[in-house]
N, C-alpha and C. Protein backbone atom coordinates (compact mmCIF):
# COMPACT_ATOMS: atom_id res chain seq x y z
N UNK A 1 92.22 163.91 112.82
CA UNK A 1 91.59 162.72 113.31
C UNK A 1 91.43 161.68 112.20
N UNK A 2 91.61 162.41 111.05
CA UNK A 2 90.56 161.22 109.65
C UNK A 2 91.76 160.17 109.42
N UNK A 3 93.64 161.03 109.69
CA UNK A 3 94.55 160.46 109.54
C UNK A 3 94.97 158.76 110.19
N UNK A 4 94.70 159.59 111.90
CA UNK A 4 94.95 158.56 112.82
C UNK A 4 94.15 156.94 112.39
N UNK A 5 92.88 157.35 112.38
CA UNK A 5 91.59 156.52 111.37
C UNK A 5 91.81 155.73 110.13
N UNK A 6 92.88 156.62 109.28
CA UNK A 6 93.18 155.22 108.62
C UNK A 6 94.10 154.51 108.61
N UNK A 7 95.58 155.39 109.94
CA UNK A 7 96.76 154.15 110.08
C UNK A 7 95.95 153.21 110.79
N UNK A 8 95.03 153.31 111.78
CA UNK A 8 94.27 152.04 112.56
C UNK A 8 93.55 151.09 111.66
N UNK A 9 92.94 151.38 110.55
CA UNK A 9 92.36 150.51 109.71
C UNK A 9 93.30 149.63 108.98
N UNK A 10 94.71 150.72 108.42
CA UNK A 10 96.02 150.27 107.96
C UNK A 10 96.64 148.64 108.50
N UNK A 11 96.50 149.25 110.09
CA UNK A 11 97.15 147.90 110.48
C UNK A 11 96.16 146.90 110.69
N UNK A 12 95.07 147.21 111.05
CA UNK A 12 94.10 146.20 111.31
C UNK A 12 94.08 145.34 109.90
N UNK A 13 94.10 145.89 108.94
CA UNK A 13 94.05 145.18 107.70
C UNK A 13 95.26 144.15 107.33
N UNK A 14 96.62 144.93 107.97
CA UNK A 14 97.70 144.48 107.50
C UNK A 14 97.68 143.14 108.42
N UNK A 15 97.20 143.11 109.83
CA UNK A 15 97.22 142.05 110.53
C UNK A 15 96.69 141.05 110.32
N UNK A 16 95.41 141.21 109.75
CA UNK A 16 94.45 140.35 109.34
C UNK A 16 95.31 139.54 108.30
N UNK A 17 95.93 140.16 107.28
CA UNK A 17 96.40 139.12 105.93
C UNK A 17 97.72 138.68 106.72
N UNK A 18 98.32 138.95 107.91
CA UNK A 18 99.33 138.01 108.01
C UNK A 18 98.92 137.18 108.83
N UNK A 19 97.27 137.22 109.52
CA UNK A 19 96.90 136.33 110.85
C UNK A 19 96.64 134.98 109.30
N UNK A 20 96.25 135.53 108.14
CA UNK A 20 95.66 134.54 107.16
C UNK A 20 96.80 134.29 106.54
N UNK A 21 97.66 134.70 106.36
CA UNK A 21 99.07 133.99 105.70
C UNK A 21 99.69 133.43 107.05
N UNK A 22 99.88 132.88 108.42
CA UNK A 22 100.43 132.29 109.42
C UNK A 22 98.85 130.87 109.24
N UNK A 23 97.96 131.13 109.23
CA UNK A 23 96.76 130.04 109.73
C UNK A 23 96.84 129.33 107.93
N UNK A 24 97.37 129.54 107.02
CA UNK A 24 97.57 129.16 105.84
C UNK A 24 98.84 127.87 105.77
N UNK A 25 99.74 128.44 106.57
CA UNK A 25 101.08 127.85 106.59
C UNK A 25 101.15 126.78 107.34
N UNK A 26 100.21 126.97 108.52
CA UNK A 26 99.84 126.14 109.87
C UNK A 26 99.31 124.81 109.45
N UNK A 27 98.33 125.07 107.99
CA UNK A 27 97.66 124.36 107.66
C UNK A 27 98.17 123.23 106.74
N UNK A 28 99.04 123.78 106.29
CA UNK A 28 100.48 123.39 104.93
C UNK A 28 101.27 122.55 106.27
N UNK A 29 101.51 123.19 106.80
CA UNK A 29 102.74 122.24 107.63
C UNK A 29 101.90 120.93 108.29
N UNK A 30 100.86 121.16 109.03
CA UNK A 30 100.02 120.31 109.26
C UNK A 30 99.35 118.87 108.17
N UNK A 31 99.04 119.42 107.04
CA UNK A 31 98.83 118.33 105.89
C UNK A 31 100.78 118.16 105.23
N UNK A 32 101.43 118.47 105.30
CA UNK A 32 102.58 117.86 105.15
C UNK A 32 102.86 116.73 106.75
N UNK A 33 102.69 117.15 107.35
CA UNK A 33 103.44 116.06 108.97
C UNK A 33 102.09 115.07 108.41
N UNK A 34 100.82 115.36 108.60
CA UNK A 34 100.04 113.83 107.73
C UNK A 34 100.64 113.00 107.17
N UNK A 35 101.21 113.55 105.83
CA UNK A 35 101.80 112.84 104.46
C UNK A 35 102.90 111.94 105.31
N UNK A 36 103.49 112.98 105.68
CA UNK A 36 104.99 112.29 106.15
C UNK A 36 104.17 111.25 107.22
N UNK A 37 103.49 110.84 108.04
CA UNK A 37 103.24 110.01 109.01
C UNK A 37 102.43 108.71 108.25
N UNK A 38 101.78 109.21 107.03
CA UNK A 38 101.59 108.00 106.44
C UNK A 38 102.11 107.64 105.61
N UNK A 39 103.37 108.17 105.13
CA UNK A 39 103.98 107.50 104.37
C UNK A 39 105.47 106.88 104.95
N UNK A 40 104.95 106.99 106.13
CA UNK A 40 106.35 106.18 107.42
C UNK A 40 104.99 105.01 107.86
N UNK A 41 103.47 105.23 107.72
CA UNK A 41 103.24 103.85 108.27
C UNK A 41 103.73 103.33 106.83
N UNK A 42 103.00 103.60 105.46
CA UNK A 42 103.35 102.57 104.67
C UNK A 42 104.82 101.59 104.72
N UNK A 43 106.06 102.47 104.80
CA UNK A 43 107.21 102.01 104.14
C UNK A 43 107.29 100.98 105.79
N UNK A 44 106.99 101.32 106.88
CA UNK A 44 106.58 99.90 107.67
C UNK A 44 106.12 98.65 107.60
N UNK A 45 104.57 99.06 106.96
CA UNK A 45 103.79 98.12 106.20
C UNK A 45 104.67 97.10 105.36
N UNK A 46 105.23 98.34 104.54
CA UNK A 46 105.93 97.19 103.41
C UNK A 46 106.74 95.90 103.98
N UNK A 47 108.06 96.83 104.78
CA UNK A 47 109.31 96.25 105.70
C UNK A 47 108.82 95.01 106.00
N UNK A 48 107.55 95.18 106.81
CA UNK A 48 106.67 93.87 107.74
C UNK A 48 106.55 93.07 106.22
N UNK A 49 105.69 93.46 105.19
CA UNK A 49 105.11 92.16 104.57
C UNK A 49 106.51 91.59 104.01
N UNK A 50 107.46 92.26 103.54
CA UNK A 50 108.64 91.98 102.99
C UNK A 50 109.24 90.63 103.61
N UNK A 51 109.06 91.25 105.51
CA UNK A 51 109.18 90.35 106.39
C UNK A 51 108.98 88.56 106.75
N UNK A 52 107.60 88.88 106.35
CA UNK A 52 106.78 87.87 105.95
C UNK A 52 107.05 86.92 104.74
N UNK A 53 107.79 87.70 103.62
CA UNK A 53 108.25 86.96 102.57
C UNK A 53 109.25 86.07 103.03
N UNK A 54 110.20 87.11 103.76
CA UNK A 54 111.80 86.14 104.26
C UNK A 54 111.23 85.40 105.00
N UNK A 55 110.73 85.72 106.08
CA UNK A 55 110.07 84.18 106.89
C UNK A 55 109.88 82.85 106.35
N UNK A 56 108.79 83.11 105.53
CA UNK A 56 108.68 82.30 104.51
C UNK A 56 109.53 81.50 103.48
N UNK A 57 110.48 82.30 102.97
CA UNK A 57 112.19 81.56 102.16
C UNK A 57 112.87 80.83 103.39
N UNK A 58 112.79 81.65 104.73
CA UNK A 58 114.02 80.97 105.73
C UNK A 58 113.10 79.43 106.11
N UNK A 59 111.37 79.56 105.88
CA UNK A 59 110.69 77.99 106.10
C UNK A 59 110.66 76.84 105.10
N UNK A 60 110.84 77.59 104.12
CA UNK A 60 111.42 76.42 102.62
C UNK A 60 112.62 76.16 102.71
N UNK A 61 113.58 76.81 103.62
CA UNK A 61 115.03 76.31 103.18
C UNK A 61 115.17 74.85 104.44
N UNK A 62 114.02 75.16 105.38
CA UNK A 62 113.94 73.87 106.75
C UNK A 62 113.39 73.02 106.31
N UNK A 63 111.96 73.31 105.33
CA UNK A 63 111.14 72.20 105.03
C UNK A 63 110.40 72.44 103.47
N UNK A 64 111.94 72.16 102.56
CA UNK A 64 111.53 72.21 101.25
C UNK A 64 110.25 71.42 100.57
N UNK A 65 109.75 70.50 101.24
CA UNK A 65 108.67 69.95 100.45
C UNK A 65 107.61 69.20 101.36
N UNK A 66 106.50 70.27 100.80
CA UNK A 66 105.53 69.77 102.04
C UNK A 66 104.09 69.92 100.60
N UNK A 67 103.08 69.41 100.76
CA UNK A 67 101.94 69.32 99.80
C UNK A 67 100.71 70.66 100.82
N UNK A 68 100.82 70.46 101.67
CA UNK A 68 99.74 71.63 102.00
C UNK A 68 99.71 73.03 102.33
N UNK A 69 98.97 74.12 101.97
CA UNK A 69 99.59 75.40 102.06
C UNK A 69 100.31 75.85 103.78
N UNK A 70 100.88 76.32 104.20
CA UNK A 70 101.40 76.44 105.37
C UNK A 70 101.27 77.86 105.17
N UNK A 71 100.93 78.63 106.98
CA UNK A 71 101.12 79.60 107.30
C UNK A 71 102.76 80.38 108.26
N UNK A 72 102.94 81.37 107.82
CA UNK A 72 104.08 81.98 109.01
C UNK A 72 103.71 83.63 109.50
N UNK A 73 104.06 83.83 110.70
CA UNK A 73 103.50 85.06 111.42
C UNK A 73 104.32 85.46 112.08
N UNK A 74 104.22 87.22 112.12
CA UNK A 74 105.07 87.18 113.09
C UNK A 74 104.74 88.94 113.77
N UNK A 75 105.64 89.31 114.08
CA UNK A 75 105.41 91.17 114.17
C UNK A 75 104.86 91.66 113.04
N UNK A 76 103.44 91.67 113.32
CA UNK A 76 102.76 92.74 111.91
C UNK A 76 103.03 91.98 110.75
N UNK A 77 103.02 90.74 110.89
CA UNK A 77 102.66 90.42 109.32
C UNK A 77 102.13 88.60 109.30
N UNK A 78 101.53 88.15 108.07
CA UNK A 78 101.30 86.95 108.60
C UNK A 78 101.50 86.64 106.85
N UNK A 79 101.59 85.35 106.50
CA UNK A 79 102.13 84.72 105.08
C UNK A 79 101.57 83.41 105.39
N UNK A 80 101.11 83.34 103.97
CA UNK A 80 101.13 81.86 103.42
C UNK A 80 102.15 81.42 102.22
N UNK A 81 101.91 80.12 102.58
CA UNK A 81 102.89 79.62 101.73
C UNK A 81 102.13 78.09 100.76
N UNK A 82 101.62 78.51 99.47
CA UNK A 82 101.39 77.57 98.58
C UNK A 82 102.03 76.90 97.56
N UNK A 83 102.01 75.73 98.12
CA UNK A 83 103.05 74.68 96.57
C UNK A 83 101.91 74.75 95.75
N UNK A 84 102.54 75.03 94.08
CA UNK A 84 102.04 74.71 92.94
C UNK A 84 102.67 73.58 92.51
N UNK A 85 104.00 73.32 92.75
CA UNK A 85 104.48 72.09 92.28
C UNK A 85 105.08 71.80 93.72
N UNK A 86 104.80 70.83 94.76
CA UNK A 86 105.20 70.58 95.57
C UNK A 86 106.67 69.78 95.32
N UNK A 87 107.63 70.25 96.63
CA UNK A 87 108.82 70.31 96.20
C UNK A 87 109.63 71.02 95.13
N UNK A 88 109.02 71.70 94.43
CA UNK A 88 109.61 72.16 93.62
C UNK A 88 109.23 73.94 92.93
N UNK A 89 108.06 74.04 93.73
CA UNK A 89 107.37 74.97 92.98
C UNK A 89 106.17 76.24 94.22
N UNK A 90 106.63 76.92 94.69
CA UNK A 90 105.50 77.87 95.86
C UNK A 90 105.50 79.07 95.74
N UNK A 91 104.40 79.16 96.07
CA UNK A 91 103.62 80.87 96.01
C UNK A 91 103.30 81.04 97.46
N UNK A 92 103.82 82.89 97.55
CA UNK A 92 103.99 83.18 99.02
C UNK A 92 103.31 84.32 99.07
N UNK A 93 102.73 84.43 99.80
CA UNK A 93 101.72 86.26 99.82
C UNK A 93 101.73 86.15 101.31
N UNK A 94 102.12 87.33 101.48
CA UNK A 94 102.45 88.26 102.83
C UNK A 94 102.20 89.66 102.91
N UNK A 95 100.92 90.06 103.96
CA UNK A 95 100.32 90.94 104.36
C UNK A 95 101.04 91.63 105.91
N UNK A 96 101.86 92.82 105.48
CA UNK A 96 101.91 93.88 106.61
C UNK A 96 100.83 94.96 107.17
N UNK A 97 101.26 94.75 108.06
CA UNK A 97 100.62 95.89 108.78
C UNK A 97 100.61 97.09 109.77
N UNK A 98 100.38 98.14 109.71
CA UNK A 98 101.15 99.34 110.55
C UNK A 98 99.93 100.43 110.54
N UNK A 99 99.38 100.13 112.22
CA UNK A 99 98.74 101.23 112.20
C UNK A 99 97.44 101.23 111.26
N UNK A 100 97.32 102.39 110.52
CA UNK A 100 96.34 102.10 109.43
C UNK A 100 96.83 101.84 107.82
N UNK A 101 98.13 101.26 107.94
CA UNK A 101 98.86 101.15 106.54
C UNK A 101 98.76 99.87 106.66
N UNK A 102 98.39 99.21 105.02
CA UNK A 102 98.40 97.50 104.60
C UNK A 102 99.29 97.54 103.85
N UNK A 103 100.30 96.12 103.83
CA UNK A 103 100.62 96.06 102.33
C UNK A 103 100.80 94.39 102.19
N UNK A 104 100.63 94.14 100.80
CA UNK A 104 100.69 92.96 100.33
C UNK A 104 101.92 92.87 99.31
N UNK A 105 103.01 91.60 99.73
CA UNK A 105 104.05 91.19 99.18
C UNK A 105 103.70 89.85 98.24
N UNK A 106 103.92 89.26 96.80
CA UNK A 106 103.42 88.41 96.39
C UNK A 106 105.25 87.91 96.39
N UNK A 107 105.35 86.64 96.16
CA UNK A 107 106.46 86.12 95.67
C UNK A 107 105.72 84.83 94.53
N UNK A 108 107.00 84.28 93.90
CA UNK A 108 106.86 82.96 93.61
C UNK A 108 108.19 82.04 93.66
N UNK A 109 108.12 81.02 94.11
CA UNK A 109 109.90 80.45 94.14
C UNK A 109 109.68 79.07 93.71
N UNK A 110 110.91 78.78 93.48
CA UNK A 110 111.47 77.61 92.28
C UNK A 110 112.67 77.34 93.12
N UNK A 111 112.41 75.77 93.96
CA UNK A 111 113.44 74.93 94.34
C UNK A 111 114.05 74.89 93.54
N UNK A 112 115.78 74.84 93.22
CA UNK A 112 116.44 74.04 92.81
C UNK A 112 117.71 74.00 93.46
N UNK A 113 117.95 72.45 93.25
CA UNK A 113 119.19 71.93 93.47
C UNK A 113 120.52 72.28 93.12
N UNK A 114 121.26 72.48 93.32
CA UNK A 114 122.60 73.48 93.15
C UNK A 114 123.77 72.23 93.64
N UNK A 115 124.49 71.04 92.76
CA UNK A 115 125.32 70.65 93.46
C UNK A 115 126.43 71.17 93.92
N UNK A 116 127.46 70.61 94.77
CA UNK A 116 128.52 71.15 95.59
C UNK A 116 129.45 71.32 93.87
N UNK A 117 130.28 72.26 94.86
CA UNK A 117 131.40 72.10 93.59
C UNK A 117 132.79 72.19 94.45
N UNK A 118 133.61 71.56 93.87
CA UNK A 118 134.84 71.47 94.47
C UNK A 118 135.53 72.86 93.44
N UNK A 119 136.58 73.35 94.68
CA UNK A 119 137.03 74.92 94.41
C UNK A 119 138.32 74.80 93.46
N UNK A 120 137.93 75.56 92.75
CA UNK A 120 139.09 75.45 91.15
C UNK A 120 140.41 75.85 91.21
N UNK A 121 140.97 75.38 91.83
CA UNK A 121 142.66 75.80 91.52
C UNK A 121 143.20 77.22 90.73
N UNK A 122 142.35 77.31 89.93
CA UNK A 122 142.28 78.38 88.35
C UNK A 122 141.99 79.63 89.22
N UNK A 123 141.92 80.08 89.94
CA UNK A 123 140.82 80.96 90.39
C UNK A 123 142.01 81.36 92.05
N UNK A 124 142.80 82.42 91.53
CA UNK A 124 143.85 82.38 92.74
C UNK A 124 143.44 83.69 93.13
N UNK A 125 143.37 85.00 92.73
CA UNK A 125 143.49 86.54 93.23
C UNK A 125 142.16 86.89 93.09
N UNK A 126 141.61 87.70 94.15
CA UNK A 126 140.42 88.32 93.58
C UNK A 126 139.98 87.47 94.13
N UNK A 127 138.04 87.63 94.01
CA UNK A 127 137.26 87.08 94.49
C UNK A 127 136.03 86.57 93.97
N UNK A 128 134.89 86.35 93.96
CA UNK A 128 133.86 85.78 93.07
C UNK A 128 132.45 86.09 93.85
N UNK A 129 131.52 86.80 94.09
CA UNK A 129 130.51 86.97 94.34
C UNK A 129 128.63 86.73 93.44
N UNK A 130 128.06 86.37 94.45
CA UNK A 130 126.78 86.40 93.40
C UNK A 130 127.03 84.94 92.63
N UNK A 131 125.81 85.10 91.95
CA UNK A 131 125.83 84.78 90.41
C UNK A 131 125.39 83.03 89.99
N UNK A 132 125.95 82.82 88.95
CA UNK A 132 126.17 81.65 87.48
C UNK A 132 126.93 81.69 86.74
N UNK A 133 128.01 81.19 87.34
CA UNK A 133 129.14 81.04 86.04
C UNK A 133 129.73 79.79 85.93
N UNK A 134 129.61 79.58 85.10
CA UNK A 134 130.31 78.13 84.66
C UNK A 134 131.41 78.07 83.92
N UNK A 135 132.64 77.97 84.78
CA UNK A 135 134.05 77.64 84.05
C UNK A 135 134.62 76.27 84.11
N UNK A 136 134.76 75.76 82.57
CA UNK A 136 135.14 74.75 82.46
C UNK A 136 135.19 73.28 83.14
N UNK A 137 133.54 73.92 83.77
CA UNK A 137 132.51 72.45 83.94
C UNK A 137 133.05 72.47 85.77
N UNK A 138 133.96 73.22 86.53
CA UNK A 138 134.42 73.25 87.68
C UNK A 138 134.06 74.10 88.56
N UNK A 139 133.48 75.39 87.99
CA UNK A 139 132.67 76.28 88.68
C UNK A 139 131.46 76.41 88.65
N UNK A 140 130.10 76.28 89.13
CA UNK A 140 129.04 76.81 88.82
C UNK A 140 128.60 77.55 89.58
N UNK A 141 128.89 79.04 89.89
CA UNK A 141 127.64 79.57 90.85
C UNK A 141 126.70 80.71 90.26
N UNK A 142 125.92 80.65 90.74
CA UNK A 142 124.38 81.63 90.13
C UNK A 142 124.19 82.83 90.44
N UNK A 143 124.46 83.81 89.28
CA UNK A 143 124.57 85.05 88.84
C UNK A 143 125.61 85.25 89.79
N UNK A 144 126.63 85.78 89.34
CA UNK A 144 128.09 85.75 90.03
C UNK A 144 128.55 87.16 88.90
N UNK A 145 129.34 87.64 89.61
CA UNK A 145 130.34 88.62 89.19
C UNK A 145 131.93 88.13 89.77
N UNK A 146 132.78 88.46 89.01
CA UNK A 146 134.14 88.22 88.87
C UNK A 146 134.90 89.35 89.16
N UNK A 147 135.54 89.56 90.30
CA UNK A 147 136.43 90.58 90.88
C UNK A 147 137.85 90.45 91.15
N UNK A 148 138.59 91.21 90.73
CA UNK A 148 140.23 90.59 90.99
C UNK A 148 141.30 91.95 90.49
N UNK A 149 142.63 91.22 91.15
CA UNK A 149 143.34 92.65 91.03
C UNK A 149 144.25 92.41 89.61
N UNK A 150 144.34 91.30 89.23
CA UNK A 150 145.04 91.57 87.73
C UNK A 150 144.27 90.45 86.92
N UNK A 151 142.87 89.86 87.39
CA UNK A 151 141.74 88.79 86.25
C UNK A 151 142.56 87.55 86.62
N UNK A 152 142.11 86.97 85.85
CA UNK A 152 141.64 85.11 86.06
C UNK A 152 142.46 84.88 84.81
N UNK A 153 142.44 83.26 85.16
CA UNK A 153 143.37 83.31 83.42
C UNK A 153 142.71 81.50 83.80
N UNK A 154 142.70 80.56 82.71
CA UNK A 154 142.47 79.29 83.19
C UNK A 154 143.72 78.67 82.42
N UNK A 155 144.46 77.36 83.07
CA UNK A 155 145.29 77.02 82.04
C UNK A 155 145.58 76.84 80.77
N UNK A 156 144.47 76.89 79.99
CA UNK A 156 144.11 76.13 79.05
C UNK A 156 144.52 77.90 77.80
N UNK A 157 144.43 78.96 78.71
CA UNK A 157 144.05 80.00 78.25
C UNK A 157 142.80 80.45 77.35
N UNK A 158 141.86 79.31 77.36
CA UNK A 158 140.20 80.04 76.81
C UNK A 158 139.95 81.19 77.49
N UNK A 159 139.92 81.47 78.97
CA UNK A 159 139.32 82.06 79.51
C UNK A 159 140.26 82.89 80.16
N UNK A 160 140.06 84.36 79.86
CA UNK A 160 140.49 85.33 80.76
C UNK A 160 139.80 86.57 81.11
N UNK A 161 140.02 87.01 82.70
CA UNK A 161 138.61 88.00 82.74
C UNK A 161 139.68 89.35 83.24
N UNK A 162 140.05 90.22 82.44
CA UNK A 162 140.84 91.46 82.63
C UNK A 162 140.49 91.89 84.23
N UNK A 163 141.08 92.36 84.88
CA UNK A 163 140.49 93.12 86.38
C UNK A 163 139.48 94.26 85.95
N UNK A 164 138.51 94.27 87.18
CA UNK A 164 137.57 95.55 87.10
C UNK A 164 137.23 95.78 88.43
N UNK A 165 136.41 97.00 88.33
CA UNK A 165 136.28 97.24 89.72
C UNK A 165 134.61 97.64 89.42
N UNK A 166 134.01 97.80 91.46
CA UNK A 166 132.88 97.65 91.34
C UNK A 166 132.57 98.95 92.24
């Protein structure tokens, strides 16, 4: 009888530490799906205030110069927009929101004028992205990279940009 007595205690015991290693795990998986749910509202949050920033660039590119702070809103997010140097000079802060996640986007931007440029003859294969480059007073664009299948050459031969890849 004393035998039977202690396989029953045996398992009762053994059950117990796996009922506490399953309600352990339960608890782990549970504070992980948390984490993960707030860290899907944040990266929302962000998206939105981010949102709020572009709003804001796509309302300076309609109405570059205005003297009083202006607001923009939209899905989960709302922005202002302050000239420090009107026409030329604004500060943008944009607040998302998701759920119980905030976030705040700051910018600062600097009008400037960019004249046209007429397209350089020099400049046949390949392509030109991005950028600021200034070749021989005929190109200017801002932060630019230079792409091509055998480089650039200008008549003059100052300038040659070997091919590369990206």
């Amino acid at each position: 009888m004393t035998k039977k007595g202690i396989a029953l205690v045996s398992v009762l015991v053994a059950m117990v530490a796996v009922l506490m290693m399953a309600l352990g795990m339960s608890y782990l998986a549970e504070a992980n799906l948390s984490t993960g749910r707030n860290l899907a509202q944040q990266a929302v949050a962000r998206q939105r205030a981010e949102a709020g920033i572009d709003h804001a660039l796509a309302y300076l590119r309609v109405n570059p110069n205005f003297a009083e702070t202006r607001s923009v809103s939209g899905n989960g997010y709302t922005g202002t927009i302050t000239p420090l140097v009107p026409g030329e000079k604004y500060r943008i802060e944009s607040t998302g929101t998701f759920q119980q996640a905030r976030h705040a986007a700051v910018a600062e931007v600097r009008i400037e004028v960019i004249p046209t440029q007429r397209q350089n003859p020099l400049f046949g294969n390949g392509w030109i992205s991005g950028g600021r480059i200034t070749v021989n007073g005929g190109v200017d664009l801002h932060a630019s990279r230079l792409h091509a299948d055998k480089g650039y050459a200008n008549l003059s031969g100052q300038i040659q940009v070997p091919s590369c890849a990206t």
